[in-house]
PDB file of N, CA and C in Angstrom:
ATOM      1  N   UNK A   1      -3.586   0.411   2.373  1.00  0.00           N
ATOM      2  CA  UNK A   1      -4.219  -0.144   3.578  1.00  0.00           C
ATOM      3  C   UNK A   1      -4.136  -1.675   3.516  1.00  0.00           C
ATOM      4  N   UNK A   2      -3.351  -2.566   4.573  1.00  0.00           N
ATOM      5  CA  UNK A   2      -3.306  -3.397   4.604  1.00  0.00           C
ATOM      6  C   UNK A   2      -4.348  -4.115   5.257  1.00  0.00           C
ATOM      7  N   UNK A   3      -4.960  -5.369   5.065  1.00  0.00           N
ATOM      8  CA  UNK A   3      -6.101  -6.031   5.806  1.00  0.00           C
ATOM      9  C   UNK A   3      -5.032  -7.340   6.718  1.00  0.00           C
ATOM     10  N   UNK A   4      -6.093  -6.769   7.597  1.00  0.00           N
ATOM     11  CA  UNK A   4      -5.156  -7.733   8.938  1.00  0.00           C
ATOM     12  C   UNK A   4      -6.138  -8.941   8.720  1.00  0.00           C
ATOM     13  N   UNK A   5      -5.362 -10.194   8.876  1.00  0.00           N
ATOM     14  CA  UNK A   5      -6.170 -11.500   9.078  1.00  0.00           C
ATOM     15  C   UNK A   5      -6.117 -11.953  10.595  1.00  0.00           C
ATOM     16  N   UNK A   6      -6.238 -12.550  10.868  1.00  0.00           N
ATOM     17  CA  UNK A   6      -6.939 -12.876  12.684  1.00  0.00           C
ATOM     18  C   UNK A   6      -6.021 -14.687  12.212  1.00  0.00           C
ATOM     19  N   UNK A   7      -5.594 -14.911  13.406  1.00  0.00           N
ATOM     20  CA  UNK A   7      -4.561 -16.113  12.785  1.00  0.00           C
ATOM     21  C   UNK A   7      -5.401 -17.548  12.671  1.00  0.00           C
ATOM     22  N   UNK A   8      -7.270 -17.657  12.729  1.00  0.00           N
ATOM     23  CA  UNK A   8      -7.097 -18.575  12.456  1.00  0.00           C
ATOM     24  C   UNK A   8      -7.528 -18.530  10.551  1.00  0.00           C
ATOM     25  N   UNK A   9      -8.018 -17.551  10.078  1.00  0.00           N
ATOM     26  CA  UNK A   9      -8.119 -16.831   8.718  1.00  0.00           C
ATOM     27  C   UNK A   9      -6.900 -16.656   7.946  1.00  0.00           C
ATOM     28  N   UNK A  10      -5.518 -16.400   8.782  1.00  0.00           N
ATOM     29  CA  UNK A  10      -4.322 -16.967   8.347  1.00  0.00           C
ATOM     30  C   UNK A  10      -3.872 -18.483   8.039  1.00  0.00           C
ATOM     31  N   UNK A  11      -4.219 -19.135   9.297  1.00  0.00           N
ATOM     32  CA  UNK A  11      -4.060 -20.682   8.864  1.00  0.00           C
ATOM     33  C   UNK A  11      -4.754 -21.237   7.917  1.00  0.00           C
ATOM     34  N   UNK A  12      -6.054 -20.771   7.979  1.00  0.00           N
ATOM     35  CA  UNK A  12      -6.795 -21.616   7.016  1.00  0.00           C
ATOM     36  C   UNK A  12      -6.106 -20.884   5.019  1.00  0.00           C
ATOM     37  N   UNK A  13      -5.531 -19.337   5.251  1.00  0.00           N
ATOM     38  CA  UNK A  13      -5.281 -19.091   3.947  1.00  0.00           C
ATOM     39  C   UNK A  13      -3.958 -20.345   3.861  1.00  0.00           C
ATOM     40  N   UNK A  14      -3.312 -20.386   4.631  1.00  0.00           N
ATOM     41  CA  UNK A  14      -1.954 -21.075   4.485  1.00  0.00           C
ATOM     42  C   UNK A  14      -2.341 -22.138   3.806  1.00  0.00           C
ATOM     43  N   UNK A  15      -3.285 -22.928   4.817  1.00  0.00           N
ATOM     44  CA  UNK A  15      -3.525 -24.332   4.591  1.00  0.00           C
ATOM     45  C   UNK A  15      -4.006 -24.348   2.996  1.00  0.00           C
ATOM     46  N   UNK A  16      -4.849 -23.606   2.237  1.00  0.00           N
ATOM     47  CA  UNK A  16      -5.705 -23.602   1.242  1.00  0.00           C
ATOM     48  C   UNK A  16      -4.504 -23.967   0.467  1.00  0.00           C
ATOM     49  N   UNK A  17      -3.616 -22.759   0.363  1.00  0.00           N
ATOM     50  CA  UNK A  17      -2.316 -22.477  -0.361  1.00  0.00           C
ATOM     51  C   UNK A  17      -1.552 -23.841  -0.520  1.00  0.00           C
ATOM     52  N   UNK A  18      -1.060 -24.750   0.799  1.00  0.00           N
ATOM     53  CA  UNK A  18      -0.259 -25.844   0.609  1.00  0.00           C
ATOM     54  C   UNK A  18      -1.401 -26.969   0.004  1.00  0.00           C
ATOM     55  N   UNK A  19      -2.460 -27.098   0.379  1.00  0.00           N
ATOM     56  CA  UNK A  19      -3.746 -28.051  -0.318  1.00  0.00           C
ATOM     57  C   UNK A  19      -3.397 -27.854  -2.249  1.00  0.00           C
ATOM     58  N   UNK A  20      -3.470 -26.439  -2.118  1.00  0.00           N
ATOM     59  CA  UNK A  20      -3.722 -26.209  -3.799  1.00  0.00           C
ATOM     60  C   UNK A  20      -2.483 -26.356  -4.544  1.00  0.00           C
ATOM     61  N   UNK A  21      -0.847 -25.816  -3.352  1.00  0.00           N
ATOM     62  CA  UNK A  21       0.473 -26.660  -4.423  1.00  0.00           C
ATOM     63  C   UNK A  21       0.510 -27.978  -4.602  1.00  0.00           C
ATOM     64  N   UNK A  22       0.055 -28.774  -3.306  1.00  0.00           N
ATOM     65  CA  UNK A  22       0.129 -30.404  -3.287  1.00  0.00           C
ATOM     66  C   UNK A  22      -0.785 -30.884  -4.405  1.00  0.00           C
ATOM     67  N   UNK A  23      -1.968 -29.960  -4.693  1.00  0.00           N
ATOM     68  CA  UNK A  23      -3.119 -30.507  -5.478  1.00  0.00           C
ATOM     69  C   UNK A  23      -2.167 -30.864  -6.845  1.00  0.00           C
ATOM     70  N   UNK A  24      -1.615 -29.179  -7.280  1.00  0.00           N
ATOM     71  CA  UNK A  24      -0.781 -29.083  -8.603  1.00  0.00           C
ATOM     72  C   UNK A  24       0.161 -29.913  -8.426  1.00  0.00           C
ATOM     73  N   UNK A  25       1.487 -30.350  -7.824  1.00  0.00           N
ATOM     74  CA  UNK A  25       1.946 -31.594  -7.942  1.00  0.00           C
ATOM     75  C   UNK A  25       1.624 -32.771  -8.259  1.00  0.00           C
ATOM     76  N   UNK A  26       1.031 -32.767  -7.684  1.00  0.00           N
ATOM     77  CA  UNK A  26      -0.279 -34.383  -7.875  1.00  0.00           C
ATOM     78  C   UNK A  26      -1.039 -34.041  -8.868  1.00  0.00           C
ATOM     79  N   UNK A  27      -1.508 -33.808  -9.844  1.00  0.00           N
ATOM     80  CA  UNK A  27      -2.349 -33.434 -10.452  1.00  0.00           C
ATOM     81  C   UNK A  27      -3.416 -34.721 -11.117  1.00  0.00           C
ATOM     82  N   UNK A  28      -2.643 -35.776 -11.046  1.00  0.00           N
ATOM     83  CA  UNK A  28      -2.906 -36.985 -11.425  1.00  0.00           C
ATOM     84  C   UNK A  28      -4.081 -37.566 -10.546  1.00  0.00           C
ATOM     85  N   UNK A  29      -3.948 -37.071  -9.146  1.00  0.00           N
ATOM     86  CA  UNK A  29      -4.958 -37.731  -8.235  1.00  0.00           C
ATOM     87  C   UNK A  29      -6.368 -37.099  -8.243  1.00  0.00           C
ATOM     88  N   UNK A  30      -7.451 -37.536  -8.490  1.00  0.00           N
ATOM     89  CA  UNK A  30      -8.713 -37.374  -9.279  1.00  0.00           C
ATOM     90  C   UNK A  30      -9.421 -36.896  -7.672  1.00  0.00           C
ATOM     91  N   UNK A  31      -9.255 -36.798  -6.750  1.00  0.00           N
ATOM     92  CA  UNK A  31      -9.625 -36.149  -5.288  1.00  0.00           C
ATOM     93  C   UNK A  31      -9.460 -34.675  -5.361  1.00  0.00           C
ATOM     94  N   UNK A  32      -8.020 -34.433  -5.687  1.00  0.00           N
ATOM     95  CA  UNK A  32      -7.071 -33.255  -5.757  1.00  0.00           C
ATOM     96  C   UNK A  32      -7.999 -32.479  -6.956  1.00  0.00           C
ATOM     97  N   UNK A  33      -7.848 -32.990  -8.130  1.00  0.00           N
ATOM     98  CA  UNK A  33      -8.514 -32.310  -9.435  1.00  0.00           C
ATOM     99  C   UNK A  33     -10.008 -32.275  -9.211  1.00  0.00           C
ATOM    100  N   UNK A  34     -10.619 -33.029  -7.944  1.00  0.00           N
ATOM    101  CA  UNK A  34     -12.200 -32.659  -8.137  1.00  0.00           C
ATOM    102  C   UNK A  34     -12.175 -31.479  -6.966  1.00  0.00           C
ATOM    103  N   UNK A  35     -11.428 -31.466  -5.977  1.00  0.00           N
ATOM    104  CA  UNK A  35     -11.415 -29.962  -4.722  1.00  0.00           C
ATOM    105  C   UNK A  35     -10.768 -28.850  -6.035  1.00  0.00           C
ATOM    106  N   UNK A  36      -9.561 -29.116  -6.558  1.00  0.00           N
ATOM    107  CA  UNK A  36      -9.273 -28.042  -7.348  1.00  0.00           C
ATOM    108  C   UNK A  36     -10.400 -27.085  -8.042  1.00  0.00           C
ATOM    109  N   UNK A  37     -10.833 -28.229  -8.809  1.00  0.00           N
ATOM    110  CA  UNK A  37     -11.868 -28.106  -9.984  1.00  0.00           C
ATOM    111  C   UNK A  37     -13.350 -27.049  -8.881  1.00  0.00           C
ATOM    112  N   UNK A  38     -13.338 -27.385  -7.447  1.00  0.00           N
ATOM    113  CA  UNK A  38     -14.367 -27.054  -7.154  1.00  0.00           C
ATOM    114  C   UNK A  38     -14.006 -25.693  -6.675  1.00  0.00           C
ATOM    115  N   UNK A  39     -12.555 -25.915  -5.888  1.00  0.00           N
ATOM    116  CA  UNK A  39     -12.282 -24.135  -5.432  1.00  0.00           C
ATOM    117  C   UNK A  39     -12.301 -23.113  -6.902  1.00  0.00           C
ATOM    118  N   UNK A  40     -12.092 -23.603  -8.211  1.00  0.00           N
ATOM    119  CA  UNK A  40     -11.744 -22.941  -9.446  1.00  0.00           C
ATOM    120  C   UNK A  40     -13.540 -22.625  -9.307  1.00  0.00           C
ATOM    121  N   UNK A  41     -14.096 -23.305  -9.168  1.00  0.00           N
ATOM    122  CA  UNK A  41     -15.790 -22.910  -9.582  1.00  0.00           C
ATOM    123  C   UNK A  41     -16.223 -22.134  -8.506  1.00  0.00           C
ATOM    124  N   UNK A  42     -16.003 -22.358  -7.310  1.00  0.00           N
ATOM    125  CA  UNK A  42     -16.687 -21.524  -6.415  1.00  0.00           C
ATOM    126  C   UNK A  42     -16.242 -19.829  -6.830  1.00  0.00           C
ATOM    127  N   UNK A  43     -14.258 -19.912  -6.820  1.00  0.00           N
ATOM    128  CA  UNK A  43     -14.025 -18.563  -6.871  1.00  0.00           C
ATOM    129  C   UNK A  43     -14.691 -18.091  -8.346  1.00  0.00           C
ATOM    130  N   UNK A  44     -14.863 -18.465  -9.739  1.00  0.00           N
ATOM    131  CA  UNK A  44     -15.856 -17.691 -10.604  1.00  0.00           C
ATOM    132  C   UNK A  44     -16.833 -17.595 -10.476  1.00  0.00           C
ATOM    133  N   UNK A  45     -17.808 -18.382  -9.749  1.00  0.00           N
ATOM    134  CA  UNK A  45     -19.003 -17.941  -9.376  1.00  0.00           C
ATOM    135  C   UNK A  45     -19.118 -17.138  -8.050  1.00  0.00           C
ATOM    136  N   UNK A  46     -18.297 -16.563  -7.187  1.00  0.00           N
ATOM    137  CA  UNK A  46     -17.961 -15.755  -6.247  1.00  0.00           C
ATOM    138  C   UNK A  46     -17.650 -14.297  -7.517  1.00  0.00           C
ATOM    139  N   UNK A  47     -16.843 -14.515  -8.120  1.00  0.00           N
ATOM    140  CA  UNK A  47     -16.680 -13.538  -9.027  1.00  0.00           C
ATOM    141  C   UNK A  47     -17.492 -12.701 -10.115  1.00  0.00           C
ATOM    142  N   UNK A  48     -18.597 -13.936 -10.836  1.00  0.00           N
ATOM    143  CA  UNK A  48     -19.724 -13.536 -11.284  1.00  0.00           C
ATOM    144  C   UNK A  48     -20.374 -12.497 -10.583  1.00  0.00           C
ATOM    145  N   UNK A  49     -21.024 -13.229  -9.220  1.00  0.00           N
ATOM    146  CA  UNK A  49     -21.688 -12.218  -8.119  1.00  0.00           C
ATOM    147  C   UNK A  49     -21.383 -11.192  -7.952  1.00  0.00           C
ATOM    148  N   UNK A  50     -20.278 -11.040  -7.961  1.00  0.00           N
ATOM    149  CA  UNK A  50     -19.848  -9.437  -7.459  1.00  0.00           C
ATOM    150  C   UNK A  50     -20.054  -9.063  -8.375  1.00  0.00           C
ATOM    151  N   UNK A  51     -19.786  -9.186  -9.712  1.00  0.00           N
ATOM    152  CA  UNK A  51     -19.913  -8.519 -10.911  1.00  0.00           C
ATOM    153  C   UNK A  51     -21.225  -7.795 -11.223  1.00  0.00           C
ATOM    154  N   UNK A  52     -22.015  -8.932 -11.073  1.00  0.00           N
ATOM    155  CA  UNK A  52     -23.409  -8.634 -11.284  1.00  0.00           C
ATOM    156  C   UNK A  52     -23.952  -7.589 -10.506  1.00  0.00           C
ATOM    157  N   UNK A  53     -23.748  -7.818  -9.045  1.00  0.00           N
ATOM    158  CA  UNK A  53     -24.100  -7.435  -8.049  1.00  0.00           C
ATOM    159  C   UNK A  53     -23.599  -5.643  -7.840  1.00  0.00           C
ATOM    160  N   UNK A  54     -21.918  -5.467  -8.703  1.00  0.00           N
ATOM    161  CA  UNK A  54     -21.759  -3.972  -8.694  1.00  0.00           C
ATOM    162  C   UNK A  54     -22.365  -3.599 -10.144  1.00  0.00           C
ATOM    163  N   UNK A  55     -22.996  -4.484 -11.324  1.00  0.00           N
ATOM    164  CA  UNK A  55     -23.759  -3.545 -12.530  1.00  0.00           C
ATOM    165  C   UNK A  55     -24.937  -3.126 -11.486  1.00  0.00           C
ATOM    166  N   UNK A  56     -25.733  -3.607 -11.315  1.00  0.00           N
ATOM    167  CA  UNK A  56     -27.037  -3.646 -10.582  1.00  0.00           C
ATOM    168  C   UNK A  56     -26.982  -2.460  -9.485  1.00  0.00           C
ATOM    169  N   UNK A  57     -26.222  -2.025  -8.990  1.00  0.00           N
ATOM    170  CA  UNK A  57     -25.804  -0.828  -7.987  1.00  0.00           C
ATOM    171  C   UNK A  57     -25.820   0.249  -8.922  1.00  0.00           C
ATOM    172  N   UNK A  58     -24.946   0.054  -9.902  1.00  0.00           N
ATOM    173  CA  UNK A  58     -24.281   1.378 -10.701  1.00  0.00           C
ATOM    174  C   UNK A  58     -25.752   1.369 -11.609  1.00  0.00           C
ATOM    175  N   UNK A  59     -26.388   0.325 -12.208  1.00  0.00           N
ATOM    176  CA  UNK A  59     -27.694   0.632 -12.540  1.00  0.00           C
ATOM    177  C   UNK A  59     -28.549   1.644 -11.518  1.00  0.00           C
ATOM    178  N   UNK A  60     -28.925   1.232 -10.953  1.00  0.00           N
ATOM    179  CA  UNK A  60     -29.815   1.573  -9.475  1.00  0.00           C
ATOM    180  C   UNK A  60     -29.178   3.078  -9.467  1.00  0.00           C
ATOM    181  N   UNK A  61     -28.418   3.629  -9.028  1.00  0.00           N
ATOM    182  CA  UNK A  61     -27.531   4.637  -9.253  1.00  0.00           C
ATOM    183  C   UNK A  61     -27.737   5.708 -10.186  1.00  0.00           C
ATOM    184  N   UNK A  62     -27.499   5.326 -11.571  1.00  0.00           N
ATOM    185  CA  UNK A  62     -27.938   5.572 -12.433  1.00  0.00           C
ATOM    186  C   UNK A  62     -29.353   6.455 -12.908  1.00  0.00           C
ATOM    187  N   UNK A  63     -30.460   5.614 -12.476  1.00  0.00           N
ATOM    188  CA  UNK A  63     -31.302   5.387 -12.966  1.00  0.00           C
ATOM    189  C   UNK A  63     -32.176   6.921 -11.803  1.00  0.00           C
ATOM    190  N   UNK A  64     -31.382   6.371 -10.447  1.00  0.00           N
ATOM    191  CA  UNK A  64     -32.258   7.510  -9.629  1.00  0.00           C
ATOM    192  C   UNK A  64     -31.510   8.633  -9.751  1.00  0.00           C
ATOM    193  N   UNK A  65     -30.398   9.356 -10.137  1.00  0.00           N
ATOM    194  CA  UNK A  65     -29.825  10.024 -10.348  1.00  0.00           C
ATOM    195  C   UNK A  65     -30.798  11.006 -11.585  1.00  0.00           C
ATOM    196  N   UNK A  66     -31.160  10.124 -12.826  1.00  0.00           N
ATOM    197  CA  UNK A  66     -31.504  10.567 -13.999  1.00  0.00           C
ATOM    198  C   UNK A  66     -32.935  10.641 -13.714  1.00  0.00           C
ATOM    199  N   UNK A  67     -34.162  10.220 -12.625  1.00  0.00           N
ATOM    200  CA  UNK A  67     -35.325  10.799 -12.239  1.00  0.00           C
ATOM    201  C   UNK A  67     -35.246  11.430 -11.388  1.00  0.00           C
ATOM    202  N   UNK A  68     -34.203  12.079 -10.454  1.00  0.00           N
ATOM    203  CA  UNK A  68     -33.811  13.542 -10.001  1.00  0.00           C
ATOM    204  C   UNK A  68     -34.001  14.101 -10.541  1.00  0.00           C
ATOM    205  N   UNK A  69     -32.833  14.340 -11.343  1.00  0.00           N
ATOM    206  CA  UNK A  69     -32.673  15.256 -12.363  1.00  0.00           C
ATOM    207  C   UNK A  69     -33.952  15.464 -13.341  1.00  0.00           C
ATOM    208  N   UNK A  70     -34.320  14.910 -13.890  1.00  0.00           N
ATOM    209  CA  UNK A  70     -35.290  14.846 -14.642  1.00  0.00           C
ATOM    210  C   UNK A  70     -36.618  15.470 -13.440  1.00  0.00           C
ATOM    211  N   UNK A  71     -36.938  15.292 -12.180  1.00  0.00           N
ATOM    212  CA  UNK A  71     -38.264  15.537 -12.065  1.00  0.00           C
ATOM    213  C   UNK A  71     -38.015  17.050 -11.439  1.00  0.00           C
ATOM    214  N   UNK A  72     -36.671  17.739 -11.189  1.00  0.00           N
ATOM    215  CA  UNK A  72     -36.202  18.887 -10.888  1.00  0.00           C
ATOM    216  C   UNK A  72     -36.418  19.637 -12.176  1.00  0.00           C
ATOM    217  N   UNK A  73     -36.053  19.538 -13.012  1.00  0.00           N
ATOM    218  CA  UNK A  73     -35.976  20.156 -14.669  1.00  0.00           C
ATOM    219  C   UNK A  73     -37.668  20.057 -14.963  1.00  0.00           C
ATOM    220  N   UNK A  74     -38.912  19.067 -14.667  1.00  0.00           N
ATOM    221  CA  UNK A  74     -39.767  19.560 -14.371  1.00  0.00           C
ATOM    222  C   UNK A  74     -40.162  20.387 -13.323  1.00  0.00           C
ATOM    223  N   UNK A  75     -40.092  20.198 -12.598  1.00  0.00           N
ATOM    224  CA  UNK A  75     -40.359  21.560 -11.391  1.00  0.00           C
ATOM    225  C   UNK A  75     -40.039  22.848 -11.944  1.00  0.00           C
ATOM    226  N   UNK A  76     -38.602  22.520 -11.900  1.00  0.00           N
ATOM    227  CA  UNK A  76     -38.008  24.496 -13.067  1.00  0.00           C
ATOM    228  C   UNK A  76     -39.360  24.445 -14.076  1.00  0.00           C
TER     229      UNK A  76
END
């Protein structure tokens, strides 16, 4: 399943893309290495979140699954 982008979600991926080769060319220019440095932090802390955010589900999950079960096996 492919995800359709809407063209201005296209431009802006484009644009990110030519921002972040020009950044790596340049690498020297301390503007470039502080947006770099910041898209590199946003996307791991975008990444953290989710992380966290699917233990905490599969916890949750978990947990009511096993006081089902458990308050059924009392009932029996």
């Amino acid at each position: 399943m492919k995800l359709k982008l809407n063209p201005k979600q296209l431009w802006l991926k484009r644009n990110l893309f030519l921002i972040l080769m020009h950044c790596l060319r340049r690498s020297k220019n301390d503007l470039c290495f502080a947006v770099g440095s910041g898209v590199v932090v946003v996307v791991v802390v975008v990444v953290v979140v989710v992380v966290v955010v699917v233990v905490v589900v599969v916890v949750v999950v978990v947990v009511v699954v096993v006081v089902v079960v458990v308050v059924q096996v009392a009932v029996i």
